[in-house]
Protein backbone atom coordinates (compact mmCIF):
# COMPACT_ATOMS: atom_id res chain seq x y z
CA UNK A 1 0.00 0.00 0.00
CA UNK A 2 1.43 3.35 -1.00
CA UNK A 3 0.95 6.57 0.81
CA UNK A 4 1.26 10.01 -0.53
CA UNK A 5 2.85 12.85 1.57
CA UNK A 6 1.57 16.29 1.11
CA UNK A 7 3.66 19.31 1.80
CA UNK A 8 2.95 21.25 4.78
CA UNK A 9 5.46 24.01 5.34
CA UNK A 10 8.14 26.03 2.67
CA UNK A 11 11.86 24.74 1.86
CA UNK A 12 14.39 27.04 4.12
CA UNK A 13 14.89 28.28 0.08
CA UNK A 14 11.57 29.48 -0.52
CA UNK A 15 11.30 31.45 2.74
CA UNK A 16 14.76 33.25 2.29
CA UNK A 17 13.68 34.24 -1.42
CA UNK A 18 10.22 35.71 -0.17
CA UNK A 19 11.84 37.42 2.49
CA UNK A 20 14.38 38.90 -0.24
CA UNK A 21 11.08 39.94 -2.62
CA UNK A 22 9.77 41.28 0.78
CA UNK A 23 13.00 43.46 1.76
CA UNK A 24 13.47 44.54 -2.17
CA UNK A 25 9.34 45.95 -1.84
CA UNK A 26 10.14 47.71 1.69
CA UNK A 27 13.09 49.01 0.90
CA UNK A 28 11.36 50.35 -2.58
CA UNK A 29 8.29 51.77 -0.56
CA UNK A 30 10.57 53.63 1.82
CA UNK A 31 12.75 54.95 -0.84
CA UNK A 32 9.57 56.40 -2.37
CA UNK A 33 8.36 57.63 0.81
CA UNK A 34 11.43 59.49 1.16
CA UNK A 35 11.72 60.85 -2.13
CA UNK A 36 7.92 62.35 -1.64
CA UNK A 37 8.77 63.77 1.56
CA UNK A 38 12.17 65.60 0.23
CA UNK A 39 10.12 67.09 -2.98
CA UNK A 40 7.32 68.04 -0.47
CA UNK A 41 9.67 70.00 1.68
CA UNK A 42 11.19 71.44 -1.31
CA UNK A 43 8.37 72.98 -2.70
CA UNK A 44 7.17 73.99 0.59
CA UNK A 45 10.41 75.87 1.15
CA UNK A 46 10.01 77.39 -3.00
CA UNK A 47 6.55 78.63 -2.62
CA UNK A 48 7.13 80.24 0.83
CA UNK A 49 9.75 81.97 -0.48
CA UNK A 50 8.09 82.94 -3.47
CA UNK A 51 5.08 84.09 -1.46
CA UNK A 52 7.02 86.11 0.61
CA UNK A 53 8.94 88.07 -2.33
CA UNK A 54 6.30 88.76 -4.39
CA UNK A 55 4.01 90.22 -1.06
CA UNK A 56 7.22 92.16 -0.71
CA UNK A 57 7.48 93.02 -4.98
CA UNK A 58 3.83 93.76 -4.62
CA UNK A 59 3.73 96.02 -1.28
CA UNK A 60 7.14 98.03 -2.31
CA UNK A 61 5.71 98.57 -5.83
CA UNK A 62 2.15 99.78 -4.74
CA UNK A 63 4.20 102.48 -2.57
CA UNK A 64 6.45 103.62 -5.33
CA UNK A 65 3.64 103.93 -7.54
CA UNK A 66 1.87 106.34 -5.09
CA UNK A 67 5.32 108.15 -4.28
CA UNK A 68 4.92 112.21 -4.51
CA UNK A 69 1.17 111.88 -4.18
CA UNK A 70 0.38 114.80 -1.73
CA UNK A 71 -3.52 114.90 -1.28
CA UNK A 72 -4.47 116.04 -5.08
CA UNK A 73 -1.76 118.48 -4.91
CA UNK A 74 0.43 119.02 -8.55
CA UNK A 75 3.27 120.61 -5.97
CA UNK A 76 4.78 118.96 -2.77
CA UNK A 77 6.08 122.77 -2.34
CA UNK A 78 2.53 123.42 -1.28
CA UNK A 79 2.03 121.24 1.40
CA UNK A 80 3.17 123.42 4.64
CA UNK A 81 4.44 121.27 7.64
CA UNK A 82 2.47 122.66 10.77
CA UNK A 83 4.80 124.41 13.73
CA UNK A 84 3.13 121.95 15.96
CA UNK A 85 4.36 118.51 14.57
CA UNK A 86 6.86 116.92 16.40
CA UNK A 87 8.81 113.19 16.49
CA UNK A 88 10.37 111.00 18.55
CA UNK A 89 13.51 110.34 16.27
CA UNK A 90 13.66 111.87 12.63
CA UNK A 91 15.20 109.93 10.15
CA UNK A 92 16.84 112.23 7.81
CA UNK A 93 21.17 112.64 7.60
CA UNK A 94 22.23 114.15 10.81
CA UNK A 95 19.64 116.60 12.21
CA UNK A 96 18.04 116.99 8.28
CA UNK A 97 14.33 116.84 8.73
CA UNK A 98 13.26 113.68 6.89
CA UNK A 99 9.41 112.58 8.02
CA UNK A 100 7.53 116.46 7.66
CA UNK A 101 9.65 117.26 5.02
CA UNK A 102 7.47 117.18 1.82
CA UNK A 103 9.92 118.70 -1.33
CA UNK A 104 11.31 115.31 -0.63
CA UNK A 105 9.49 112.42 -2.41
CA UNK A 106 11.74 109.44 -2.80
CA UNK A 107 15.02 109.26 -0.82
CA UNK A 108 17.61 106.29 -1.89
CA UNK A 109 21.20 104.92 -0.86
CA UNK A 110 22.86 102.49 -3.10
CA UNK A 111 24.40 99.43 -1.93
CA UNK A 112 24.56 100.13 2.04
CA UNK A 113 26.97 100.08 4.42
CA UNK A 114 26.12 100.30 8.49
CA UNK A 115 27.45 103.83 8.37
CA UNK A 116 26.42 104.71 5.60
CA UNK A 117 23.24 103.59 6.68
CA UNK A 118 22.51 105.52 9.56
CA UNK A 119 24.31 108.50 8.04
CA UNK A 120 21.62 108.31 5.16
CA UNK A 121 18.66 107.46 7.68
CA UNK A 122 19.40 108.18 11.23
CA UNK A 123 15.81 106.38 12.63
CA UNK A 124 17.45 103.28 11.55
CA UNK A 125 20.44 101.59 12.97
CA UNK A 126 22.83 100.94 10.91
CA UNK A 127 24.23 97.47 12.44
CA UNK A 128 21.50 95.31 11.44
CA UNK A 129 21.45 96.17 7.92
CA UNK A 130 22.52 93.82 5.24
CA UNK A 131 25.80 94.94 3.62
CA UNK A 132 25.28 95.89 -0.25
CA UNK A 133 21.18 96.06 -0.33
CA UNK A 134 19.67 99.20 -1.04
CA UNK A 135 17.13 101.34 1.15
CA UNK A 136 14.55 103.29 -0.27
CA UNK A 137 12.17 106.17 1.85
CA UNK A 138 8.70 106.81 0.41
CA UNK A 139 6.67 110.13 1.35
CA UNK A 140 2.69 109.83 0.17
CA UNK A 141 -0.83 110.24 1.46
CA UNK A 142 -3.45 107.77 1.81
CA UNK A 143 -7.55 107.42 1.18
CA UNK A 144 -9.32 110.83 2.41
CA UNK A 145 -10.67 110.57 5.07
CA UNK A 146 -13.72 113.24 4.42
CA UNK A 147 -16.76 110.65 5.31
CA UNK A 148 -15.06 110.08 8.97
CA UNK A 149 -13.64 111.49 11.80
CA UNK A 150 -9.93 111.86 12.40
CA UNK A 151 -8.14 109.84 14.84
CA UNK A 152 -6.50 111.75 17.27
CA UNK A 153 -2.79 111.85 17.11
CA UNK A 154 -2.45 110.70 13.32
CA UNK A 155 -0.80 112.70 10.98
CA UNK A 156 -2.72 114.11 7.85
CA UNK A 157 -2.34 116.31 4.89
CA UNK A 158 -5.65 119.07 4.71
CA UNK A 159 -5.79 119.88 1.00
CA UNK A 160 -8.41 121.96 -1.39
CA UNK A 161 -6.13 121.27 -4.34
CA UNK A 162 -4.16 124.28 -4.16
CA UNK A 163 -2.34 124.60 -0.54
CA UNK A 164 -1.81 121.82 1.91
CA UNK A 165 -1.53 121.96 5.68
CA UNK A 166 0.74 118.52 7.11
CA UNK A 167 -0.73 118.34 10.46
CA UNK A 168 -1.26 116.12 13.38
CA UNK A 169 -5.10 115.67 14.72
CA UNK A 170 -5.93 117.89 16.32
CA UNK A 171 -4.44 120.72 14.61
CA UNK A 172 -2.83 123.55 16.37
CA UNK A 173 -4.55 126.48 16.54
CA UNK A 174 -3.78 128.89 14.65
CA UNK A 175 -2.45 126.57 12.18
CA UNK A 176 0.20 127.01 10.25
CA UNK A 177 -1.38 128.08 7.08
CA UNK A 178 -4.95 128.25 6.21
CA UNK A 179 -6.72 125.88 4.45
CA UNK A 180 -9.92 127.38 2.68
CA UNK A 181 -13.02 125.40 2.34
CA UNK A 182 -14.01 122.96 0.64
CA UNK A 183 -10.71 120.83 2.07
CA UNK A 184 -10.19 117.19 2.50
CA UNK A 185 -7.96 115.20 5.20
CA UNK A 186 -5.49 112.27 3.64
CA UNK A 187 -3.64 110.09 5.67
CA UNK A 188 0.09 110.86 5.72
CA UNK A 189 2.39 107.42 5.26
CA UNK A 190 5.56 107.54 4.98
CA UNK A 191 7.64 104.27 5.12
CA UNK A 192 11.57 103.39 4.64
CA UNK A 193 12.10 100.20 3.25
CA UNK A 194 15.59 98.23 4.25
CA UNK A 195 16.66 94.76 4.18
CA UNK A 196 17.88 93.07 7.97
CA UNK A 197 20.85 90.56 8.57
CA UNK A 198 18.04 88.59 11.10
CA UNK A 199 14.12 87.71 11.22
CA UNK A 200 13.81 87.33 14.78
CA UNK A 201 14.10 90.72 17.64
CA UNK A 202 15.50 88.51 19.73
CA UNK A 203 17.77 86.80 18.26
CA UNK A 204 20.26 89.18 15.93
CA UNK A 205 22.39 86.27 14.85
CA UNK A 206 19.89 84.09 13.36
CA UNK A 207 20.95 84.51 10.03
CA UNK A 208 17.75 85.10 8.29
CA UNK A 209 17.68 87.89 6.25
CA UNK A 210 14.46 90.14 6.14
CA UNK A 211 12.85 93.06 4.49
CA UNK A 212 11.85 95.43 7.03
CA UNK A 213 10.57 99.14 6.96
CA UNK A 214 10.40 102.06 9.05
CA UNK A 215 6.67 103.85 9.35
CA UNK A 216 5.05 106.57 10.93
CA UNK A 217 3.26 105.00 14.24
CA UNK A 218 1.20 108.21 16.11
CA UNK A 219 0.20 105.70 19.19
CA UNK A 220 2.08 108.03 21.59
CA UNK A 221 4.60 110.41 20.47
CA UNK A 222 4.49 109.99 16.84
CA UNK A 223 7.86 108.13 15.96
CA UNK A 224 9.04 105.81 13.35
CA UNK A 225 8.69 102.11 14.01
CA UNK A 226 9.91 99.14 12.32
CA UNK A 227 7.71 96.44 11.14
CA UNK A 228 9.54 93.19 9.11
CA UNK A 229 7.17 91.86 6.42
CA UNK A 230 8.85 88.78 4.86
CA UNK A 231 11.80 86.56 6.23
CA UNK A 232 14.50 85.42 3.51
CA UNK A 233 14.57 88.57 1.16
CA UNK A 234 18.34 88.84 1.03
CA UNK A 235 18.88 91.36 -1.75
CA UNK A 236 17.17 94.88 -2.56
CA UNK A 237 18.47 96.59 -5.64
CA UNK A 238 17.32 99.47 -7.12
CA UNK A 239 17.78 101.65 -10.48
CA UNK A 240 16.23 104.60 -11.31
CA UNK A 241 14.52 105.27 -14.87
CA UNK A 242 15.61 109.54 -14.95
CA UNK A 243 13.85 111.84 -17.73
CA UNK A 244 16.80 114.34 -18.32
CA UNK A 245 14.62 116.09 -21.20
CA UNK A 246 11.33 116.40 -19.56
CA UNK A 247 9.45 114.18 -22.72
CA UNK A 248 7.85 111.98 -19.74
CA UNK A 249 10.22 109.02 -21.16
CA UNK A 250 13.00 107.52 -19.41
CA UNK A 251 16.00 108.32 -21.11
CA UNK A 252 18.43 105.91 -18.69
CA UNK A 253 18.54 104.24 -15.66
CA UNK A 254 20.75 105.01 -12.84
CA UNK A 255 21.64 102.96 -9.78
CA UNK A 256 22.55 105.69 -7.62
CA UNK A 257 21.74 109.14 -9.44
CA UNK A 258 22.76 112.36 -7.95
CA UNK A 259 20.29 114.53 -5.70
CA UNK A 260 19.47 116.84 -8.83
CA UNK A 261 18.00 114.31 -10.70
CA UNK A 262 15.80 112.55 -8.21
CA UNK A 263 12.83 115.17 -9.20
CA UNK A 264 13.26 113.94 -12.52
CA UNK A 265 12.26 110.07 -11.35
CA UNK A 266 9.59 108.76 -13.42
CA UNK A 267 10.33 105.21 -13.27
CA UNK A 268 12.10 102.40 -10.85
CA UNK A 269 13.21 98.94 -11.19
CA UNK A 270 12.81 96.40 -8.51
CA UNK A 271 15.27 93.45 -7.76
CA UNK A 272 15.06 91.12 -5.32
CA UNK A 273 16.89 87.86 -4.39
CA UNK A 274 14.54 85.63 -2.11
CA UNK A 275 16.16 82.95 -0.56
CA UNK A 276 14.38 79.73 1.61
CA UNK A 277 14.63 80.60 5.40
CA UNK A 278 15.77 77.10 6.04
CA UNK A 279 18.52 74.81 4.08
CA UNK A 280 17.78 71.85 2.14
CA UNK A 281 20.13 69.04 3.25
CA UNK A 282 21.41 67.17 -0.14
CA UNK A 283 21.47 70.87 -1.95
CA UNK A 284 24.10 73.00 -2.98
CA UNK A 285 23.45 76.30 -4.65
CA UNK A 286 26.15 76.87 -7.20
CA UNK A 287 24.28 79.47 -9.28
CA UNK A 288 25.73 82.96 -9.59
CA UNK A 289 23.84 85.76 -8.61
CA UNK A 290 23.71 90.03 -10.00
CA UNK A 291 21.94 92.28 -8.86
CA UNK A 292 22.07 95.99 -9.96
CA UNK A 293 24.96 97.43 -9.69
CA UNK A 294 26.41 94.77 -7.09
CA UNK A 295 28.82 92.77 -7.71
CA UNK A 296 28.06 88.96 -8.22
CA UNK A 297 27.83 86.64 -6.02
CA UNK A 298 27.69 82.26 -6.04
CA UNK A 299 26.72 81.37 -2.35
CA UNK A 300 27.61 77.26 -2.83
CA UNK A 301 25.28 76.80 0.30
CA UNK A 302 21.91 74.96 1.06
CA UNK A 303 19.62 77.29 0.44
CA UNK A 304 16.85 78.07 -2.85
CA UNK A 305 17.24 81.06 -4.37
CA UNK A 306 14.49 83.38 -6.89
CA UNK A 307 15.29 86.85 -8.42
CA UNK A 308 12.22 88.69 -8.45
CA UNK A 309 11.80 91.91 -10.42
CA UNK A 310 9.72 94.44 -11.40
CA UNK A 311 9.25 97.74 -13.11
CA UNK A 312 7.13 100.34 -11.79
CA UNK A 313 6.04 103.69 -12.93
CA UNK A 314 5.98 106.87 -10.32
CA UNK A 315 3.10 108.97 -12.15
CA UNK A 316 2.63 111.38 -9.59
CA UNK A 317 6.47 112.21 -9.94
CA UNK A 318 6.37 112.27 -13.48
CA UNK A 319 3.37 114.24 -13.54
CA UNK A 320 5.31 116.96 -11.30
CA UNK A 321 7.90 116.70 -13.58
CA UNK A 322 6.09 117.35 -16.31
CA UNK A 323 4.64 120.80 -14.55
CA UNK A 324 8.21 122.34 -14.03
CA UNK A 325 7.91 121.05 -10.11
């Protein structure tokens, strides 16, 4: 009588090869799960930092745009700083008046140093500037504010078209000129714009570079404050698009032109260099980098980098331009 044997278990082969097929499909899902996780965090790290720069492009170019606009006024020369204005800390050079001062619409310094910085603009401290970015003050009103009342303490320009009174609510009585009816209140805002070495107040040596700006805060004693509005802007550059024959075209762009020709501003360009606040291990940026005027520059470090520009057109300077202001 014959008996058959069935087979009940696996051969010591056939559980080392499934183990093998096993390992080989592990290993292959976790090499996938890594690679998804590395291209998540790297376009995490690219659209932050593209986010942040264009807010920046965007905020910085809707300023510039509105540069020299003094409540409906064709002449800044008209706007007449009231006796009774006062600030904390001014930021012009030295003891210049810089904030009240309205012949002054766009004030620039190429490719900063830290005393050159707070030489230029003394509100700012020069120390925590990045070396080689630009810095930029803008002078313009805001929305009327006809429909409302004033908040007390702000800063506004009165205006009936003709003459302007800069003045801080409540005015002073007598004022300094007289406005005559019908007049309309616009917010005053002026704003400095700057680049920082770090992102956080506490912390100067974290390494993450920042655009910041100065404003005008009327909480208390009106003073200019700093606000930072995007971490990893590294690089400000800025040339400016000059008009030397008064045909309202831009006839060349300068970098750094001289004080004469800054009424004759009709257009700026925007750079920016946006980097990724933290490094990507497995990365190296080898790319070289111009800016402007600045010289060039390959980082070979672990961080994403975007150039960011824009062009932008300062009508209400160009308009004065046009008028012989």
């Amino acid at each position: 009588m014959q008996y058959r044997y069935q087979q009940s278990g696996v051969t010591l082969i056939e559980l080392m090869l499934a183990m093998t097929i096993g390992l080989i499909m592990i290993g292959g899902a976790i090499a996938l799960f890594i690679q998804s996780n590395r291209s998540f965090g790297e376009n995490e790290k690219i659209s932050r930092m593209q986010d942040d720069a264009r807010f920046v492009l965007g905020e910085l170019s809707h300023e510039l745009a509105n540069a020299g606009f003094w409540a409906e006024l064709s002449d800044a020369g008209s706007v007449n700083p009231d006796t009774s204005l006062t600030i904390a800390t001014d930021c012009g050079p030295g003891t210049t008046p810089w904030v009240y001062d309205a012949t002054t619409q766009i004030t620039a310094l190429d490719n900063a140093t830290a005393a050159t910085a707070t030489a230029q603009f003394s509100c700012i401290d020069g120390t925590v500037v990045q070396p080689g970015t630009d810095i930029i003050g803008i002078k313009r009103t805001a929305g009327n504010n006809s429909a409302a009342p004033l908040d007390a303490g702000a800063v506004y320009v009165k205006s009936n078209g003709i003459v302007g009174l800069l003045f801080k609510d409540p005015v002073a009585a007598p004022p300094a000129v007289a406005v005559p009816a019908p007049a309309t209140d616009w917010l005053y805002v002026p704003s400095i714009w700057y680049v920082r070495t770090h992102a956080n107040d506490a912390d100067s040596a974290d390494g993450i570079p920042t655009m910041c700006r100065k404003f005008l805060d009327t909480s208390g004693t009106p003073s200019m404050i700093e606000e930072c509005m995007a971490r990893g802007v590294e690089d400000l550059q800025i040339e400016f698009g000059v008009d030397t024959d008064g045909d309202g075209v831009v006839d060349q762009y300068l970098a750094n032109p001289a004080a004469a020709l800054m009424p004759r501003v009709i257009a700026v360009r925007l750079f920016l260099l946006s980097r990724s606040v933290d490094p990507q291990q497995g990365y190296t940026n080898g790319k070289t980098y111009q800016l402007g005027n600045r010289a060039a520059v390959t980082p070979n470090d672990n961080f994403y980098r975007r150039v960011y520009a824009a062009t932008v057109t300062t009508r209400n300077l160009r308009n004065q331009a046009r008028l012989g202001f």
